[in-house]
N, C-alpha and C. Protein backbone atom coordinates (compact mmCIF):
# COMPACT_ATOMS: atom_id res chain seq x y z
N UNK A 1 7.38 -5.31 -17.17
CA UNK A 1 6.72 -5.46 -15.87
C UNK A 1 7.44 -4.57 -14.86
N UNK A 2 6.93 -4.09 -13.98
CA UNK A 2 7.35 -3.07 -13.11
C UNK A 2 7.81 -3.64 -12.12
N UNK A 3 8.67 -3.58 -10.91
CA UNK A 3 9.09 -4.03 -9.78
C UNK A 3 8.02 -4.41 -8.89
N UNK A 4 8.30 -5.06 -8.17
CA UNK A 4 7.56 -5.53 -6.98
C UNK A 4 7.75 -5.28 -5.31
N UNK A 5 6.64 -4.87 -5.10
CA UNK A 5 6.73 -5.23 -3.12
C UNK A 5 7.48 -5.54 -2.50
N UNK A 6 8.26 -5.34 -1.94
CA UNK A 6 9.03 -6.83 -0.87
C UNK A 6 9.06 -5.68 0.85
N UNK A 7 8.71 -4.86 0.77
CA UNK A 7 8.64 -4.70 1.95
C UNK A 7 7.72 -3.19 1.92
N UNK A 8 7.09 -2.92 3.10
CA UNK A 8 5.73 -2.27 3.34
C UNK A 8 5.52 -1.53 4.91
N UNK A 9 5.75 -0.28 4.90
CA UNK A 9 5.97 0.48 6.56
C UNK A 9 4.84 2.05 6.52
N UNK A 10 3.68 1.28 7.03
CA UNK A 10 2.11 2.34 7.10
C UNK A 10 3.04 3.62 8.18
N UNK A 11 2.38 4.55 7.73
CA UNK A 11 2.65 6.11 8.04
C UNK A 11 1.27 6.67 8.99
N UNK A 12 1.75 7.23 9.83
CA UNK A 12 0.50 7.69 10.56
C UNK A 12 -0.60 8.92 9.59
N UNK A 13 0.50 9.41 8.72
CA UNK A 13 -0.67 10.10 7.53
C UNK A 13 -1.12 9.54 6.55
N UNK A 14 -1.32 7.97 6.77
CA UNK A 14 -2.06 7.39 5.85
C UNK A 14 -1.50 7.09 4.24
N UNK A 15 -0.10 7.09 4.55
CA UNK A 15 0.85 6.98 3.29
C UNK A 15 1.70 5.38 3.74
N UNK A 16 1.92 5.01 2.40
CA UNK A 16 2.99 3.76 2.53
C UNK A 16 4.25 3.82 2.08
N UNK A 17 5.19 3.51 3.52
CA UNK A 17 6.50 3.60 2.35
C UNK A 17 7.12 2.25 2.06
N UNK A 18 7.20 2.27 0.83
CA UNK A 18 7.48 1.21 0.05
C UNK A 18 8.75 0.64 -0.32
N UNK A 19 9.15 -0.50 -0.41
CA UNK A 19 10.47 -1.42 -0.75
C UNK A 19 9.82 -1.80 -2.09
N UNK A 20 11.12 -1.62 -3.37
CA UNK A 20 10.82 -2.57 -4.26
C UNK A 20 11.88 -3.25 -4.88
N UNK A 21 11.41 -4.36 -5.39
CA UNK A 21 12.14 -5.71 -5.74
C UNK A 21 13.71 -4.87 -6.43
N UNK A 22 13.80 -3.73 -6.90
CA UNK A 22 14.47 -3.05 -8.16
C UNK A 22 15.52 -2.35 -7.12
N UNK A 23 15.09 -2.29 -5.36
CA UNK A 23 15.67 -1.80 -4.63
C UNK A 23 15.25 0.03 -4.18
N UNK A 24 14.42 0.42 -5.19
CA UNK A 24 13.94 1.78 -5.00
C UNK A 24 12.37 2.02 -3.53
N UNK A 25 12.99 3.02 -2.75
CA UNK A 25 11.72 2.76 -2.01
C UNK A 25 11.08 4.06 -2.60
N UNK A 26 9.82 4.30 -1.97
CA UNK A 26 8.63 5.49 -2.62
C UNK A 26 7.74 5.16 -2.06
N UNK A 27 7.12 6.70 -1.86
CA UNK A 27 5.61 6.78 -0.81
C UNK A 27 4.35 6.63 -1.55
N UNK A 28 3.32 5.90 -0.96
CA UNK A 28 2.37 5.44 -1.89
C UNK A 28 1.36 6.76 -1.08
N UNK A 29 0.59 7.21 -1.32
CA UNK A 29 -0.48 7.96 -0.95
C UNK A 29 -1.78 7.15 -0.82
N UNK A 30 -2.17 6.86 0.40
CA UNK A 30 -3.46 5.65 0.03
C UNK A 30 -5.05 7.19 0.65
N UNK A 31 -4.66 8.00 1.26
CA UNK A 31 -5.55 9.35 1.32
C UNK A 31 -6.51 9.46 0.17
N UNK A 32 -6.46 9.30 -1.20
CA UNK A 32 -7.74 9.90 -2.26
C UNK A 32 -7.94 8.65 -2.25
N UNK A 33 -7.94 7.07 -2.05
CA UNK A 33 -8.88 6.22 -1.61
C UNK A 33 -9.51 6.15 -0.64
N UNK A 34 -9.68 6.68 0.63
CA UNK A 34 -10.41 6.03 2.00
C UNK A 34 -11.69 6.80 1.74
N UNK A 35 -12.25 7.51 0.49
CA UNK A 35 -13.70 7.52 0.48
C UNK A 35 -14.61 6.67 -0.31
N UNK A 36 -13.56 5.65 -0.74
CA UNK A 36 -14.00 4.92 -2.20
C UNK A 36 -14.35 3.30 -1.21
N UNK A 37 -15.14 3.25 -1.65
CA UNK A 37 -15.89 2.13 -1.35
C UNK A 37 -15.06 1.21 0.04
N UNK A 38 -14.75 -0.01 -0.12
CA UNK A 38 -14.04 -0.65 0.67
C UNK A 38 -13.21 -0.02 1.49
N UNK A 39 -12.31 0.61 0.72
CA UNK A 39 -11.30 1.78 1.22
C UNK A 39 -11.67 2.16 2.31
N UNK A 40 -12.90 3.17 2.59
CA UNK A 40 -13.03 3.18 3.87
C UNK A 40 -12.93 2.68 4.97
N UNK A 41 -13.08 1.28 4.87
CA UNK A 41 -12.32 0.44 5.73
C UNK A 41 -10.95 1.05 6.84
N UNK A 42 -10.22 1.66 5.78
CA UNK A 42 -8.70 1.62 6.27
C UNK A 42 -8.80 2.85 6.96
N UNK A 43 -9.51 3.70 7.06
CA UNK A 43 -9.31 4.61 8.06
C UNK A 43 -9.54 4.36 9.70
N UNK A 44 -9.88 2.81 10.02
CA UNK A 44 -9.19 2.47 11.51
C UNK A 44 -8.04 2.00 11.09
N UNK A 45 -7.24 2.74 11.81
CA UNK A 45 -6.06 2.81 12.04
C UNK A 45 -5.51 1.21 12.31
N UNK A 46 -6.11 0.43 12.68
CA UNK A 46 -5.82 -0.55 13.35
C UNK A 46 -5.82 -1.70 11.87
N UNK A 47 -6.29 -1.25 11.20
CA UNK A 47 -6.86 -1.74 10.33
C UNK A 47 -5.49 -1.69 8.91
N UNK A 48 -5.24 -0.60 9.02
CA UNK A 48 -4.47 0.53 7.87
C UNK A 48 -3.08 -0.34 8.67
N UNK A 49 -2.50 -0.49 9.27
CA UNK A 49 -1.52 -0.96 10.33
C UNK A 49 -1.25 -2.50 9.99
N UNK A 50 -2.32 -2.65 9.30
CA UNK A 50 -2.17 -4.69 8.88
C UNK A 50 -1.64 -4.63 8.18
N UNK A 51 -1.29 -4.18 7.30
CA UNK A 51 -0.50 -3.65 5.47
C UNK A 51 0.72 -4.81 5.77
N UNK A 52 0.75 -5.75 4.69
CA UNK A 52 1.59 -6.50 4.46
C UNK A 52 2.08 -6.91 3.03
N UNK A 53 3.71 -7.13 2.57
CA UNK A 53 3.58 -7.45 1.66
C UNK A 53 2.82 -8.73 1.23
N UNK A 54 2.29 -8.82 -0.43
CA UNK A 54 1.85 -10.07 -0.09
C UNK A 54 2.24 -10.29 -2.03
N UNK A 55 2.78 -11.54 -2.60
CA UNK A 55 2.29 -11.60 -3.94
C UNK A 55 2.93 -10.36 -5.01
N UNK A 56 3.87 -10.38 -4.26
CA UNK A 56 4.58 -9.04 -4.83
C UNK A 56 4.28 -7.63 -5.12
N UNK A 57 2.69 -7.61 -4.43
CA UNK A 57 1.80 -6.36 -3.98
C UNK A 57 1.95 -6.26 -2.34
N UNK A 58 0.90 -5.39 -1.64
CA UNK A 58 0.24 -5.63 -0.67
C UNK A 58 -1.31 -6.02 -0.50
N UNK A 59 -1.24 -6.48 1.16
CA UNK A 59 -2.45 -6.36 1.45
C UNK A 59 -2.72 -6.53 2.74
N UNK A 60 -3.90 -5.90 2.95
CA UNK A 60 -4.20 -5.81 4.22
C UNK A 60 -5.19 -6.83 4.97
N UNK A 61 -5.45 -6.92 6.46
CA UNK A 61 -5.71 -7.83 7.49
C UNK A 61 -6.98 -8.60 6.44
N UNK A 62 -7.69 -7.63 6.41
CA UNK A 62 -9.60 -7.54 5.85
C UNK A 62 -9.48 -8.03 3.76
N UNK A 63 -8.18 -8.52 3.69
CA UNK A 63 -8.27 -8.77 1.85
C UNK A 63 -8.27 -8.10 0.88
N UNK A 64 -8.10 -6.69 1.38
CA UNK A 64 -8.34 -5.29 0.50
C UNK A 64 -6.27 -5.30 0.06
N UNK A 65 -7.04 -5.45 -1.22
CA UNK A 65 -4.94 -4.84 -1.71
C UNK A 65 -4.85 -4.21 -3.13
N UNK A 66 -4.29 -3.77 -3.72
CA UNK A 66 -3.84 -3.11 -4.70
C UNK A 66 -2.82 -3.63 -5.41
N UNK A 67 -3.06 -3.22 -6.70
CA UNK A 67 -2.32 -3.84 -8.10
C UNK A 67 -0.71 -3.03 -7.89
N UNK A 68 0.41 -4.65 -8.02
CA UNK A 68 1.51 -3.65 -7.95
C UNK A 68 1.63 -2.34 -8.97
N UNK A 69 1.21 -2.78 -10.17
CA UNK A 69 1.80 -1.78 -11.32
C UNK A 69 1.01 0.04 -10.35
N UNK A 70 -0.05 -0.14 -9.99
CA UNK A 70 -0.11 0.93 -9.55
C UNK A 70 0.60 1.43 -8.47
N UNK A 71 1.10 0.42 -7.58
CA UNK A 71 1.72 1.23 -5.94
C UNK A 71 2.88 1.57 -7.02
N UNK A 72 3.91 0.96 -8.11
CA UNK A 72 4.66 1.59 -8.24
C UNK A 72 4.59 2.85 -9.00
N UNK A 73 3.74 2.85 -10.23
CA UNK A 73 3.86 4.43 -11.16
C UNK A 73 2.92 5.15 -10.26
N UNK A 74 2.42 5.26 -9.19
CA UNK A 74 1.58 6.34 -8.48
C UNK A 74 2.23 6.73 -7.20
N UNK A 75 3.26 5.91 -6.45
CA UNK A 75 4.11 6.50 -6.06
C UNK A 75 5.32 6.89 -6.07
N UNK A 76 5.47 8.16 -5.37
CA UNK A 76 7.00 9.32 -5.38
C UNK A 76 8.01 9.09 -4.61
């Protein structure tokens, strides 16, 4: 099992930088989602800005979140 979430700081270019349980942080790229369905959502800013850890993933204000195993092997 891959590390987990524990802490979560939105980037004004639409990137996340990430805390994980293992102690390693890394930038998530959330940019090649905001044309994909829901996703779009997050391009108000206000919106993208809710990002919380949650469940050893994140998620945001509106219920939209992502599988840890991916925030960690997809981000650098």
């Amino acid at each position: 099992m891959n590390p987990r979430v524990i802490e979560v700081k939105p980037e004004k270019d639409f990137s996340l930088l990430l805390t994980f349980s293992n102690g390693e942080k890394k930038r998530f790229d959330v940019k090649p989602y905001l044309g994909i369905g829901i996703f779009k959502d997050l391009k108000d800013l206000s919106l993208f800005y809710s990002v919380k850890p949650f469940l050893g993933s994140i998620q945001w204000a509106n219920g939209l979140d992502l599988c840890p195993d991916t925030l960690y092997t997809e981000s650098k």
